[in-house]
N, C-alpha and C. Protein backbone atom coordinates (compact mmCIF):
# COMPACT_ATOMS: atom_id res chain seq x y z
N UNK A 1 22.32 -48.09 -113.77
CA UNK A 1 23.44 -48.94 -113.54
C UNK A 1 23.18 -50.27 -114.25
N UNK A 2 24.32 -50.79 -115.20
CA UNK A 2 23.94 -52.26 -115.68
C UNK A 2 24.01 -53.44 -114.70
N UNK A 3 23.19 -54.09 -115.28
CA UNK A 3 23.05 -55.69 -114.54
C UNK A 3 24.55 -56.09 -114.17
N UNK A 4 25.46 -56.20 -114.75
CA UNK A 4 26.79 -56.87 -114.74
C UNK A 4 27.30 -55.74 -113.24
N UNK A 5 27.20 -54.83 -113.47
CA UNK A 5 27.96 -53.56 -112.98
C UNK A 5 27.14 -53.78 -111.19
N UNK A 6 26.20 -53.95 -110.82
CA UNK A 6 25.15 -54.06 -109.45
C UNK A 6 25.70 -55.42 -109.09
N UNK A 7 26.16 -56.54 -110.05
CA UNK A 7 26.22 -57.99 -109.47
C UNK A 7 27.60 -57.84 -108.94
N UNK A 8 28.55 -57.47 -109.82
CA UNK A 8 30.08 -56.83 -108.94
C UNK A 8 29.97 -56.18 -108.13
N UNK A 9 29.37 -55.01 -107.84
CA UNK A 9 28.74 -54.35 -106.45
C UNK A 9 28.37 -55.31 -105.24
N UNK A 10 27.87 -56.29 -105.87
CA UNK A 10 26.76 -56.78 -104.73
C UNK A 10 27.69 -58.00 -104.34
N UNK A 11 28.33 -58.99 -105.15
CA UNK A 11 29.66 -59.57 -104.99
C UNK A 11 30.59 -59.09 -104.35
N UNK A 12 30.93 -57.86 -104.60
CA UNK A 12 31.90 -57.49 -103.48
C UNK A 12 31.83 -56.67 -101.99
N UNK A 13 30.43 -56.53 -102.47
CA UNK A 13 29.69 -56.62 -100.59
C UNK A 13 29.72 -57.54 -100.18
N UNK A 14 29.29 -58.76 -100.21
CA UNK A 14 28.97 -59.91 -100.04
C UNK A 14 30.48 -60.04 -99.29
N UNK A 15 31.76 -60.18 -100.18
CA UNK A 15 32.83 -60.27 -99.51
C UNK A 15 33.70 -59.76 -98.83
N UNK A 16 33.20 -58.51 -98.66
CA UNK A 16 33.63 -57.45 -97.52
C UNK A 16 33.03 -58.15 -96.08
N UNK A 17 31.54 -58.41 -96.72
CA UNK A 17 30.77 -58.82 -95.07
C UNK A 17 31.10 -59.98 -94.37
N UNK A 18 31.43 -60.96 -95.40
CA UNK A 18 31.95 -62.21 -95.31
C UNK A 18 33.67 -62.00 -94.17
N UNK A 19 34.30 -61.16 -94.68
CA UNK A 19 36.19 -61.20 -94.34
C UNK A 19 35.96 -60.34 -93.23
N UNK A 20 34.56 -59.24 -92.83
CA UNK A 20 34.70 -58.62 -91.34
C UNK A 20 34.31 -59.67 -90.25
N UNK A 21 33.47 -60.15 -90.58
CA UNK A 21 32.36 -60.96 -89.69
C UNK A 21 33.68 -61.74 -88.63
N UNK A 22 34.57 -62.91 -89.33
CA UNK A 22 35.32 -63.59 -88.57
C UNK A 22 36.11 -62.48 -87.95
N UNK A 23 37.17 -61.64 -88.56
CA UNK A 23 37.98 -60.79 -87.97
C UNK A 23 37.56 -59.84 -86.99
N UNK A 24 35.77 -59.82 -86.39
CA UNK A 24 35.38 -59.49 -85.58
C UNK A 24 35.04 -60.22 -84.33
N UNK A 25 34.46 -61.62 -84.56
CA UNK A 25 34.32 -62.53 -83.85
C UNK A 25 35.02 -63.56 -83.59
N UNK A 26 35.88 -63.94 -84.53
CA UNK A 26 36.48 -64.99 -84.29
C UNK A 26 37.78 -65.43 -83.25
N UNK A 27 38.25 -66.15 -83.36
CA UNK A 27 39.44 -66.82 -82.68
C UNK A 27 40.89 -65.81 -83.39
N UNK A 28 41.37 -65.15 -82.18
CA UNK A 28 42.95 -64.69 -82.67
C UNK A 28 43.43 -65.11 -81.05
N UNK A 29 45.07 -65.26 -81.83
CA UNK A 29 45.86 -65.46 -80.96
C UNK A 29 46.23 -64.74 -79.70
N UNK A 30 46.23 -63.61 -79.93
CA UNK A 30 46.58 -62.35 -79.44
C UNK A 30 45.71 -62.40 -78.20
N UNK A 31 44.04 -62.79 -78.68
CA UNK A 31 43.19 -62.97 -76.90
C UNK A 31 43.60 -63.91 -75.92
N UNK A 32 44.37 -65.10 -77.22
CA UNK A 32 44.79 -65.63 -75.53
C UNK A 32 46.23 -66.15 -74.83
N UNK A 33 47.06 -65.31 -75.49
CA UNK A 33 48.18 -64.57 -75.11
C UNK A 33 47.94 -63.87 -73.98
N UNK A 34 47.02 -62.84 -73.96
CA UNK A 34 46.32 -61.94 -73.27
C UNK A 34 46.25 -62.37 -71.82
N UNK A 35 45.05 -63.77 -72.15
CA UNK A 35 44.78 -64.55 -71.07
C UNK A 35 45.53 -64.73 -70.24
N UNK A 36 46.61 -65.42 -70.86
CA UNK A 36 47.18 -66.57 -70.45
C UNK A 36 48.26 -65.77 -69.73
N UNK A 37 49.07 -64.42 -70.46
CA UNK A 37 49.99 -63.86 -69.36
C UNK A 37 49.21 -63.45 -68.23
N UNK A 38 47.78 -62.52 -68.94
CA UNK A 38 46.90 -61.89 -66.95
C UNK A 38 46.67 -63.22 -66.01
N UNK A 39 46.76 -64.60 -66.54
CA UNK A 39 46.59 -65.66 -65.56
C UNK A 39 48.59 -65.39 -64.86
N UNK A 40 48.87 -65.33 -65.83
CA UNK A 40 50.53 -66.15 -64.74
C UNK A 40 51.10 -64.82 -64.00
N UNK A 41 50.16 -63.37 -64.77
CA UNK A 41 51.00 -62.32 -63.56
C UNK A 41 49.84 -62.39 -62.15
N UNK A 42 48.76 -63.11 -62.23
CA UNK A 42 48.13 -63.10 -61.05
C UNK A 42 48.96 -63.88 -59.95
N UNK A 43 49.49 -65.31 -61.15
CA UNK A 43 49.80 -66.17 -60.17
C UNK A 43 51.10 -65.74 -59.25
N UNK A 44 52.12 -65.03 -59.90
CA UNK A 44 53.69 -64.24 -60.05
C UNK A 44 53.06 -63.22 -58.74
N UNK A 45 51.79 -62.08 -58.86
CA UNK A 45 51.54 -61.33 -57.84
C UNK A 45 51.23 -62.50 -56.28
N UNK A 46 50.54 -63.20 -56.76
CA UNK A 46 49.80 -64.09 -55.56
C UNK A 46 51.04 -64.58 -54.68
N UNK A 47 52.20 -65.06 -55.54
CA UNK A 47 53.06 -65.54 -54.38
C UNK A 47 53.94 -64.95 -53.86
N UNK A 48 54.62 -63.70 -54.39
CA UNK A 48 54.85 -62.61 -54.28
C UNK A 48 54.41 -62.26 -52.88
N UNK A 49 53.16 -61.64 -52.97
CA UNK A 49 52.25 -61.58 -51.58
C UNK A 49 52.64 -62.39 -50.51
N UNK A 50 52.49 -63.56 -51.24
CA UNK A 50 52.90 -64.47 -50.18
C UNK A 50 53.95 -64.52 -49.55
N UNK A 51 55.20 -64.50 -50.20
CA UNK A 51 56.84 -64.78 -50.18
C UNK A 51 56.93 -63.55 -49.28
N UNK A 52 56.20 -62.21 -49.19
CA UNK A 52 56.68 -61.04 -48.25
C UNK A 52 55.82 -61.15 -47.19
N UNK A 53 54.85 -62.39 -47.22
CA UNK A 53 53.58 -62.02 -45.84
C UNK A 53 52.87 -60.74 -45.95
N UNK A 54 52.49 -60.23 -46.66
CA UNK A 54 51.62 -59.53 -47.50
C UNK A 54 49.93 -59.94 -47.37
N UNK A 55 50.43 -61.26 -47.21
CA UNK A 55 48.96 -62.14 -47.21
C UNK A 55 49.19 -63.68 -46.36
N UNK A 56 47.98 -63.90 -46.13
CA UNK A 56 48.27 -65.37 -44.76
C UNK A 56 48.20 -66.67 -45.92
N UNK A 57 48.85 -67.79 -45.13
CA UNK A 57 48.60 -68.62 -45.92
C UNK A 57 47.63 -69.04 -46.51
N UNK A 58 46.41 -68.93 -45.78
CA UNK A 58 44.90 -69.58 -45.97
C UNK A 58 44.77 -68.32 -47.06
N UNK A 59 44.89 -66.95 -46.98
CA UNK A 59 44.27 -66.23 -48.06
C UNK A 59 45.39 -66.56 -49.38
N UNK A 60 46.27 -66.94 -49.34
CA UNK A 60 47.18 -67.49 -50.40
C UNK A 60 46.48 -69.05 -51.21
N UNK A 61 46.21 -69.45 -50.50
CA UNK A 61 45.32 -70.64 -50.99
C UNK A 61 43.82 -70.39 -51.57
N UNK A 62 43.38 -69.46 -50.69
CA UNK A 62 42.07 -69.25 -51.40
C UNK A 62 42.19 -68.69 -52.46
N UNK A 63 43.08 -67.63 -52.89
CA UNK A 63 43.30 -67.03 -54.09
C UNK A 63 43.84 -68.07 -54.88
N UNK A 64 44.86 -68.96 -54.79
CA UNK A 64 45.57 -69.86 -55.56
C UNK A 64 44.25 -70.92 -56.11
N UNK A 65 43.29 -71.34 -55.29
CA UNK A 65 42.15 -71.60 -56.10
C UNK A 65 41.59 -71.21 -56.52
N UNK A 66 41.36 -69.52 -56.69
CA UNK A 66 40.10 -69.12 -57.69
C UNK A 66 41.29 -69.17 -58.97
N UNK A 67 42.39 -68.74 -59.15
CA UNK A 67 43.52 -68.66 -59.97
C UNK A 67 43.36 -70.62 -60.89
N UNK A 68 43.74 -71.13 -59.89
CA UNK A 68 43.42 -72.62 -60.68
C UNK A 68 42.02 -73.05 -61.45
N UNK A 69 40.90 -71.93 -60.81
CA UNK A 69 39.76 -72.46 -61.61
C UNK A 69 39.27 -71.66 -62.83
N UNK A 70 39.92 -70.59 -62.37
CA UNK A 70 39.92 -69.17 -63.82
C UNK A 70 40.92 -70.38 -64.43
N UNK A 71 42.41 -70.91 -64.55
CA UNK A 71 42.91 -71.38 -65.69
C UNK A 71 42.02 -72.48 -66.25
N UNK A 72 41.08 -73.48 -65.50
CA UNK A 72 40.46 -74.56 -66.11
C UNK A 72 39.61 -73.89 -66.89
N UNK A 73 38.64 -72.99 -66.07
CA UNK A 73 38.06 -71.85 -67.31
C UNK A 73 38.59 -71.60 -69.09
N UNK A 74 39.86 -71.18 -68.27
CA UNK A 74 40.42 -70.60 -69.55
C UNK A 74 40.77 -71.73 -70.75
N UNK A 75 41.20 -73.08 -70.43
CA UNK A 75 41.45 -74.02 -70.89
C UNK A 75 39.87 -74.68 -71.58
N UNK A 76 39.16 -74.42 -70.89
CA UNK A 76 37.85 -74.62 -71.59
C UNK A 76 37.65 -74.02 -73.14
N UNK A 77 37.54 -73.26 -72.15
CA UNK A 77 37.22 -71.62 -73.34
C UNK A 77 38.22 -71.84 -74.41
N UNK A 78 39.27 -72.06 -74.31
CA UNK A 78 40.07 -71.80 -75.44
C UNK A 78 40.53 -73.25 -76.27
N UNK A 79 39.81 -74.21 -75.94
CA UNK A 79 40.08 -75.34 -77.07
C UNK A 79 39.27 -74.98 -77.94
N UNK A 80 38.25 -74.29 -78.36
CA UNK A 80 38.06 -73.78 -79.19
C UNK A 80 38.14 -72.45 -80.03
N UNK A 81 39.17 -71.64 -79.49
CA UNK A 81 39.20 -70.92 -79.54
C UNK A 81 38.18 -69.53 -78.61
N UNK A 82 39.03 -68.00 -78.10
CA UNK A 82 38.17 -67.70 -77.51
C UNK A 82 37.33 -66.99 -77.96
N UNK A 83 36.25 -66.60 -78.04
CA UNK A 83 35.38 -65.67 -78.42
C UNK A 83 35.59 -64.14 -77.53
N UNK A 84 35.24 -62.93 -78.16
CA UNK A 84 34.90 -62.24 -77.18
C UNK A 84 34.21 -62.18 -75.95
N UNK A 85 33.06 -63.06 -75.78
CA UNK A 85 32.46 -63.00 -74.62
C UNK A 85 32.70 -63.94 -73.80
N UNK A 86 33.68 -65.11 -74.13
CA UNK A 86 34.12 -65.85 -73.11
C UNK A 86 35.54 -64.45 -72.78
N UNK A 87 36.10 -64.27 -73.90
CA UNK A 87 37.63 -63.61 -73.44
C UNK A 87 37.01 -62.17 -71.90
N UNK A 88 35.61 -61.68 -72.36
CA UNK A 88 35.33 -60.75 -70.76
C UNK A 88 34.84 -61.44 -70.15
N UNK A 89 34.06 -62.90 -70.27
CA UNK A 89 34.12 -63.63 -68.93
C UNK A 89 35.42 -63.67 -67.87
N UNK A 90 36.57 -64.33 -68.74
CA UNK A 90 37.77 -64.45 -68.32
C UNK A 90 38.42 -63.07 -67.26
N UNK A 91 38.17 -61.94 -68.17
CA UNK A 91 38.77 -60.94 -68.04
C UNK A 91 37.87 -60.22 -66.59
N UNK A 92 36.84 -60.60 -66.47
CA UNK A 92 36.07 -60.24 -65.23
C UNK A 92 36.40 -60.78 -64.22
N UNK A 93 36.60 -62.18 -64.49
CA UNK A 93 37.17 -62.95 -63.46
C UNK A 93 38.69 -62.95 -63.50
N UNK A 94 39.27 -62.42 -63.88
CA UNK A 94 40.79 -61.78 -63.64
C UNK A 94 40.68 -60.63 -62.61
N UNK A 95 40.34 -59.76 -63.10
CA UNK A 95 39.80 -58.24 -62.40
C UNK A 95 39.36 -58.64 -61.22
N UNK A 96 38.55 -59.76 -60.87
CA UNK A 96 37.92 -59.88 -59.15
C UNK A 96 38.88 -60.35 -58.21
N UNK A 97 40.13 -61.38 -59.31
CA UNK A 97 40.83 -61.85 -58.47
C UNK A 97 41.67 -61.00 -58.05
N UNK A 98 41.92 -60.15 -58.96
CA UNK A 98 43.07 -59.06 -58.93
C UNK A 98 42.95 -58.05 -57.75
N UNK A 99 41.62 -57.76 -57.65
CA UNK A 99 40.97 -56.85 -56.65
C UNK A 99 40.97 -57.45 -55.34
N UNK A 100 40.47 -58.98 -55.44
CA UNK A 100 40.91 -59.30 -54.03
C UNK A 100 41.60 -59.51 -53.68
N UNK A 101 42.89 -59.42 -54.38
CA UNK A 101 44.65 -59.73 -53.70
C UNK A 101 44.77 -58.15 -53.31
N UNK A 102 44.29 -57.37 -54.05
CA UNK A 102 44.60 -55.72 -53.04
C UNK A 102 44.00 -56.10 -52.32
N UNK A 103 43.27 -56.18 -51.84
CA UNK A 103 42.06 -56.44 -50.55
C UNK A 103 42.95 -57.12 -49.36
N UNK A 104 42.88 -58.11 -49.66
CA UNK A 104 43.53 -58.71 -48.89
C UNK A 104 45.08 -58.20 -48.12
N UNK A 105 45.82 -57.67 -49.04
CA UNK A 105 47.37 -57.37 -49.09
C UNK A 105 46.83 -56.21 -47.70
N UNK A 106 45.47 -55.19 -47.93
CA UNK A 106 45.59 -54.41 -46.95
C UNK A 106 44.68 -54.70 -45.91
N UNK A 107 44.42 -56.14 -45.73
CA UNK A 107 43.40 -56.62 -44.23
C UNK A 107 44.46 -57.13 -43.07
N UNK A 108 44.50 -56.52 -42.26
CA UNK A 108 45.68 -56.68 -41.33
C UNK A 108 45.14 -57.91 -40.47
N UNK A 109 43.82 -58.45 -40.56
CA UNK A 109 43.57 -59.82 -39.72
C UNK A 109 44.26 -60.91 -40.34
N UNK A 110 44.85 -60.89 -41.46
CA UNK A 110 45.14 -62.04 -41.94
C UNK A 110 44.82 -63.50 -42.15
N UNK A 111 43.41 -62.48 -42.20
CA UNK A 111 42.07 -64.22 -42.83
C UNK A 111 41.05 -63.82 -43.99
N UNK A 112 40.96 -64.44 -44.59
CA UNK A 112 40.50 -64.28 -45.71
C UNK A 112 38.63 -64.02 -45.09
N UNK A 113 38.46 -62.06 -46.20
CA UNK A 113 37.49 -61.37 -45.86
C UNK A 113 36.19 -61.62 -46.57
């Protein structure tokens, strides 16, 4: 193979590796779109719950604060854009909250468990 012919090879590796790298790691919109609706259908389920007594006030509040501190989270996280591993931080702590509003919806003491 000629010299000229391996440096175009190796040049256009170079910029293949270069144009995956961000489009793997980087900041897209789309993650926190993502976010930002799984934050407002938590909040939309949470009062919901609430509005039918589904859930007591005190467990409406306790959820309404983990909900307010996942968004400061999220507001963190995303002035710089999110990364993947903040976006499954986020997304873990979506999922717990999510799980404990079922939880709750079926604890008939109506105090937070």
């Amino acid at each position: 193979m000629s010299g000229f012919r391996k440096t175009v090879l190796a040049a256009s590796a170079m910029v293949m590796v270069a144009l995956a790298v961000p489009a793997q790691a980087g900041w897209t919109p789309v993650r926190t779109e993502i976010i930002r609706d799984d934050i407002e259908a938590l909040e939309h389920a949470i009062d919901k719950a609430d509005r039918k007594d589904r859930i007591s006030e005190r467990e409406a509040a306790n959820l309404r604060a983990r909900v307010h501190g996942l968004r400061q989270q999220f507001r963190a996280f995303n002035a710089n854009g999110l990364s993947r591993a903040e976006m499954k931080k986020l997304e873990k702590r979506i999922n717990n909250i999510r799980s404990r509003l079922q939880m709750e919806k079926v604890d008939w003491d109506r105090h937070p468990g």
